[in-house]
C-alpha atoms as a PDB file:
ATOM      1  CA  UNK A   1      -2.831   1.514  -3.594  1.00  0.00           C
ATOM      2  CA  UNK A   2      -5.445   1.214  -6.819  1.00  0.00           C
ATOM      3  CA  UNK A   3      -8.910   0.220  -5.781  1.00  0.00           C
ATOM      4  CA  UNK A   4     -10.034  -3.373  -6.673  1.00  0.00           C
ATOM      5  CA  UNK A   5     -11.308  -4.381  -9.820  1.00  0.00           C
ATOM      6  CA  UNK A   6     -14.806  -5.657  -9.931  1.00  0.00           C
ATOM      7  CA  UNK A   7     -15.205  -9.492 -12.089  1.00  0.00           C
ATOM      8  CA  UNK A   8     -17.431 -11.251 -13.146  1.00  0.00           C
ATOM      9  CA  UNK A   9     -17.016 -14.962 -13.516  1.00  0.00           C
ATOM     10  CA  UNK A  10     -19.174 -17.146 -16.159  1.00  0.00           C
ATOM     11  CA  UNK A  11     -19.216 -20.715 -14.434  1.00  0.00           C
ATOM     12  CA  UNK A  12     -20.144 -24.174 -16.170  1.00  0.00           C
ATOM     13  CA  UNK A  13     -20.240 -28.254 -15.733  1.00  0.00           C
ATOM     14  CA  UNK A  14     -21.733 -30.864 -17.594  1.00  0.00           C
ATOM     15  CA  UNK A  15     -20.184 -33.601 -15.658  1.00  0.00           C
ATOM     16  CA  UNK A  16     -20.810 -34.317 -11.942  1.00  0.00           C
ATOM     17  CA  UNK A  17     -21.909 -30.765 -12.555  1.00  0.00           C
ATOM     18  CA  UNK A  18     -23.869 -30.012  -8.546  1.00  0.00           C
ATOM     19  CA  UNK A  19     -20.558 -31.422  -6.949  1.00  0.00           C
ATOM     20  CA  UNK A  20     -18.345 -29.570  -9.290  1.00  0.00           C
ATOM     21  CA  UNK A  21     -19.757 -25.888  -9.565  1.00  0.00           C
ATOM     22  CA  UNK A  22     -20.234 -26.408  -5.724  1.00  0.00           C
ATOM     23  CA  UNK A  23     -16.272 -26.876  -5.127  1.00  0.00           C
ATOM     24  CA  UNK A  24     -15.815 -23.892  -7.837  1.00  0.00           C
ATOM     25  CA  UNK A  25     -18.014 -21.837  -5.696  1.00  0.00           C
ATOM     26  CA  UNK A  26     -15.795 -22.706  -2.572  1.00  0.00           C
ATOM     27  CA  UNK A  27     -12.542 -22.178  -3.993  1.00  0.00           C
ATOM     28  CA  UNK A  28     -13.708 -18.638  -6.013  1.00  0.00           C
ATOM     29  CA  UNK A  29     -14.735 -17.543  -2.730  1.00  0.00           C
ATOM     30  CA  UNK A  30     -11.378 -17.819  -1.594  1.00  0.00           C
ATOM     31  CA  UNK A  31      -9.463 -16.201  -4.442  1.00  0.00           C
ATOM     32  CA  UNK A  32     -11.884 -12.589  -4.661  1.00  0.00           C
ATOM     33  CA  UNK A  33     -13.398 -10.157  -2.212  1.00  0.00           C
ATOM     34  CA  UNK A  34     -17.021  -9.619  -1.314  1.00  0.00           C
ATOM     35  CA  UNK A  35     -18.565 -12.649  -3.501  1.00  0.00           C
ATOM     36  CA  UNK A  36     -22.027 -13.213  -4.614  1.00  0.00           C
ATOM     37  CA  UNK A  37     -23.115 -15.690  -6.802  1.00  0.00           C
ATOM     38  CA  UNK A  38     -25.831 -16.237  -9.135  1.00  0.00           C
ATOM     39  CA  UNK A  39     -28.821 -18.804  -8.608  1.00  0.00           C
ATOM     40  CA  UNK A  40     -27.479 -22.211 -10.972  1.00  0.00           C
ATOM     41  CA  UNK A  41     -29.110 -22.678 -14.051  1.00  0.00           C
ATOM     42  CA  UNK A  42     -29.730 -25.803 -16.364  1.00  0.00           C
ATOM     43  CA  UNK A  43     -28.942 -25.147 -20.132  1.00  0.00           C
ATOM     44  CA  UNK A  44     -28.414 -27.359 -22.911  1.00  0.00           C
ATOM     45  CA  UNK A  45     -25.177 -27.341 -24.528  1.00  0.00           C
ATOM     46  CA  UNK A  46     -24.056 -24.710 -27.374  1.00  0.00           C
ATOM     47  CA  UNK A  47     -21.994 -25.305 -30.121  1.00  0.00           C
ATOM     48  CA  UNK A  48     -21.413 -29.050 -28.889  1.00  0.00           C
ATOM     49  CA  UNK A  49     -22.244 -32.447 -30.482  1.00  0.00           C
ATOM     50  CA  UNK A  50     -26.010 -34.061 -30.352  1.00  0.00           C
ATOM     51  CA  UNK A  51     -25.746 -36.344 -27.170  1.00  0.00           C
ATOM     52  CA  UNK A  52     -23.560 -33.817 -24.925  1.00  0.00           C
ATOM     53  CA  UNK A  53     -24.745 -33.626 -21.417  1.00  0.00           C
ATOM     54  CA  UNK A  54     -26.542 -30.128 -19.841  1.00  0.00           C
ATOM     55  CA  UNK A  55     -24.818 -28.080 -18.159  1.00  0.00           C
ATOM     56  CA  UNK A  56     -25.096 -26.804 -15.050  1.00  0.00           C
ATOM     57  CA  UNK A  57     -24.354 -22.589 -15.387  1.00  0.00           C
ATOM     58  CA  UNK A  58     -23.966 -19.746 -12.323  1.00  0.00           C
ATOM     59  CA  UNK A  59     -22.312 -16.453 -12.528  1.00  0.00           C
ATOM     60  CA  UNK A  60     -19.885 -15.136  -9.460  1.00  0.00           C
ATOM     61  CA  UNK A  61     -19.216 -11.119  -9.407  1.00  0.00           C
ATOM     62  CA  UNK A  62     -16.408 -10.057  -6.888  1.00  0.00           C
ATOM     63  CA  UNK A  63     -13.399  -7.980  -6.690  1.00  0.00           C
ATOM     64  CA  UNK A  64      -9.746  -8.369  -7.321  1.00  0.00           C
ATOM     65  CA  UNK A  65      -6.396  -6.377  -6.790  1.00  0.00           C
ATOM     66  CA  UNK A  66      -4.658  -9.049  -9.306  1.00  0.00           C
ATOM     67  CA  UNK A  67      -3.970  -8.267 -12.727  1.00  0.00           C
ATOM     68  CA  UNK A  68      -6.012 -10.320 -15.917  1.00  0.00           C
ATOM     69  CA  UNK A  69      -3.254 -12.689 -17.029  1.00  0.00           C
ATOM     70  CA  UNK A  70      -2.871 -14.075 -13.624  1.00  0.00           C
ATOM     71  CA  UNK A  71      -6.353 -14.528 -12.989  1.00  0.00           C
ATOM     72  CA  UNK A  72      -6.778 -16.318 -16.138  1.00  0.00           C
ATOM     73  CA  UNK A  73      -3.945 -18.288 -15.023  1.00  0.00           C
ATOM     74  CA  UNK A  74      -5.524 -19.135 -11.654  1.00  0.00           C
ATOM     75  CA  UNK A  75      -8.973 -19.898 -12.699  1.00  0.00           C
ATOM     76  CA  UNK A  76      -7.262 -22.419 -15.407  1.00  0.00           C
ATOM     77  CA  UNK A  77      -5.426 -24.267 -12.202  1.00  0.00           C
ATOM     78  CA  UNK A  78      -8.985 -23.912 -10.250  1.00  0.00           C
ATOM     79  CA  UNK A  79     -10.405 -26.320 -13.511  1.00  0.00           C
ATOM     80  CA  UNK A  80      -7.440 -28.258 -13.233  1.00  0.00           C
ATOM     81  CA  UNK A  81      -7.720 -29.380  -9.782  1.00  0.00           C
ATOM     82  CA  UNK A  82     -11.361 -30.072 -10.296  1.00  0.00           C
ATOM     83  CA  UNK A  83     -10.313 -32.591 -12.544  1.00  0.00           C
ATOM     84  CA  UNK A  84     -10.926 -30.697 -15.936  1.00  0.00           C
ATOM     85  CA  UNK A  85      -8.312 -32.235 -18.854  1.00  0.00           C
ATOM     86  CA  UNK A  86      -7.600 -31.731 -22.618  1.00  0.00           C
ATOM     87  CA  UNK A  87      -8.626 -35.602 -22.771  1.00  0.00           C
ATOM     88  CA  UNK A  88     -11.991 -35.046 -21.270  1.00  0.00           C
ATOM     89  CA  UNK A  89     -13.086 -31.671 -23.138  1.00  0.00           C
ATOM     90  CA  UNK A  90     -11.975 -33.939 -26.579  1.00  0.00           C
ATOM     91  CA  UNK A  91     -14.611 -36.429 -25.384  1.00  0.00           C
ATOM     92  CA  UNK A  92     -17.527 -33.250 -24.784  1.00  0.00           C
ATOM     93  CA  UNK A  93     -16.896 -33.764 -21.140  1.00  0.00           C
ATOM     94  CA  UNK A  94     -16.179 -30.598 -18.928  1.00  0.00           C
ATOM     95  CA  UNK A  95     -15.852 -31.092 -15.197  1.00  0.00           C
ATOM     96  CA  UNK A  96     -15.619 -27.312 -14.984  1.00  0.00           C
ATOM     97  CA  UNK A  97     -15.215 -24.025 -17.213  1.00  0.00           C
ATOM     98  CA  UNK A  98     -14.485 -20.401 -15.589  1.00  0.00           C
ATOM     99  CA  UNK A  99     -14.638 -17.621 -17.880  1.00  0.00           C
ATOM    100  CA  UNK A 100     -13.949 -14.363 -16.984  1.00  0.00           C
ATOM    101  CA  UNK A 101     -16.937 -11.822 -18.430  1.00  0.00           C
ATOM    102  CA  UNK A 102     -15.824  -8.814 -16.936  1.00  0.00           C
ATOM    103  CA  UNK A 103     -12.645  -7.459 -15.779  1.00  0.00           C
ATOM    104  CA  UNK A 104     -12.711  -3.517 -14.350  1.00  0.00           C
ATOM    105  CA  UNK A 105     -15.285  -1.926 -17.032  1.00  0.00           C
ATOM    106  CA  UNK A 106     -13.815  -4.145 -19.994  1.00  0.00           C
ATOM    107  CA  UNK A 107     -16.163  -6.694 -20.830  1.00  0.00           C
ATOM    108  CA  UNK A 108     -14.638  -9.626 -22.704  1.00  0.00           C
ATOM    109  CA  UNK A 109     -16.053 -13.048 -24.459  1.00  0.00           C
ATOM    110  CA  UNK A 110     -18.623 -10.483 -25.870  1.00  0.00           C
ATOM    111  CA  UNK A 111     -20.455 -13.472 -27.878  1.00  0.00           C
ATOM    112  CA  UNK A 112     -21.286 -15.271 -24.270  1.00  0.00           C
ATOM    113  CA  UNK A 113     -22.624 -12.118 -23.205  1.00  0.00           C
ATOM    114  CA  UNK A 114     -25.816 -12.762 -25.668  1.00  0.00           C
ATOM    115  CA  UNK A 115     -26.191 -16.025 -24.839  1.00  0.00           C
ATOM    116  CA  UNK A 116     -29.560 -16.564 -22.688  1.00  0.00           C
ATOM    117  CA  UNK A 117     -28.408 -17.430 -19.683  1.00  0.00           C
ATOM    118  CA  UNK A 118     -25.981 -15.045 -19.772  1.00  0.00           C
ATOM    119  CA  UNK A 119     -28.931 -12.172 -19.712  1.00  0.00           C
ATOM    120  CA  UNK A 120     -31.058 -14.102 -17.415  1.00  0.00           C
ATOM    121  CA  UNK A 121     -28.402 -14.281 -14.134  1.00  0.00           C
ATOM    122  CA  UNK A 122     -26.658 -11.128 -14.746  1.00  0.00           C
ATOM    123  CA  UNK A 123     -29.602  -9.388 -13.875  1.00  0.00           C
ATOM    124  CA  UNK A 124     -29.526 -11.295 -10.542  1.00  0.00           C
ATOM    125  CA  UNK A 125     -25.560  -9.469  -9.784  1.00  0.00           C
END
């Protein structure tokens, strides 16, 4: 049996965003192994209208025996049923965004990985 693969998890809300990252936390501990979490961090939005609300940011590091495509798959239900839409991202509004940063040693979404916060929490994994 292969050993798990270590990920790491770029989470974000701008809407109801305590509530919502809080639920994310809950249900991301139940789909990985051995979770740990970053503190949450405030940030203003990037690359998003004037007048879009902050967002609230964390990043989760655990470990996984499932492959990439289905845990892009799963994390894209996990926004889902925390009420994320098409119709509310059109309107700057995101109930909840999971990335994934890191899969095994391949790094991926290598422009998030220079943004601020980015360097700030991963120091704290």
């Amino acid at each position: 049996m292969q050993s798990p693969n270590k990920i790491i998890l770029a989470i974000g809300s701008n809407n109801n965003a305590e509530s919502n990252i809080a639920l994310a936390k809950m249900k991301i501990q139940s789909l990985f192994k051995d979770v740990v979490f970053t503190e949450e961090l405030w940030t203003d939005p990037i690359d998003m209208p004037e007048g879009t609300e902050p967002f609230l940011n964390c990043l989760a590091k655990g470990y996984t025996r499932h492959g990439l495509s289905q845990i892009k798959m799963g994390l894209k239900r996990l926004e889902r049923e925390c009420g994320n839409s098409k119709a509310k991202r059109s309107g700057n509004i995101i109930v909840l965004d999971v990335d994934v940063l890191q899969y095994g040693e391949e790094k991926l979404k290598e422009s998030d990985w220079q943004r601020y916060y980015i360097k700030k929490l991963i120091r704290q994994l």
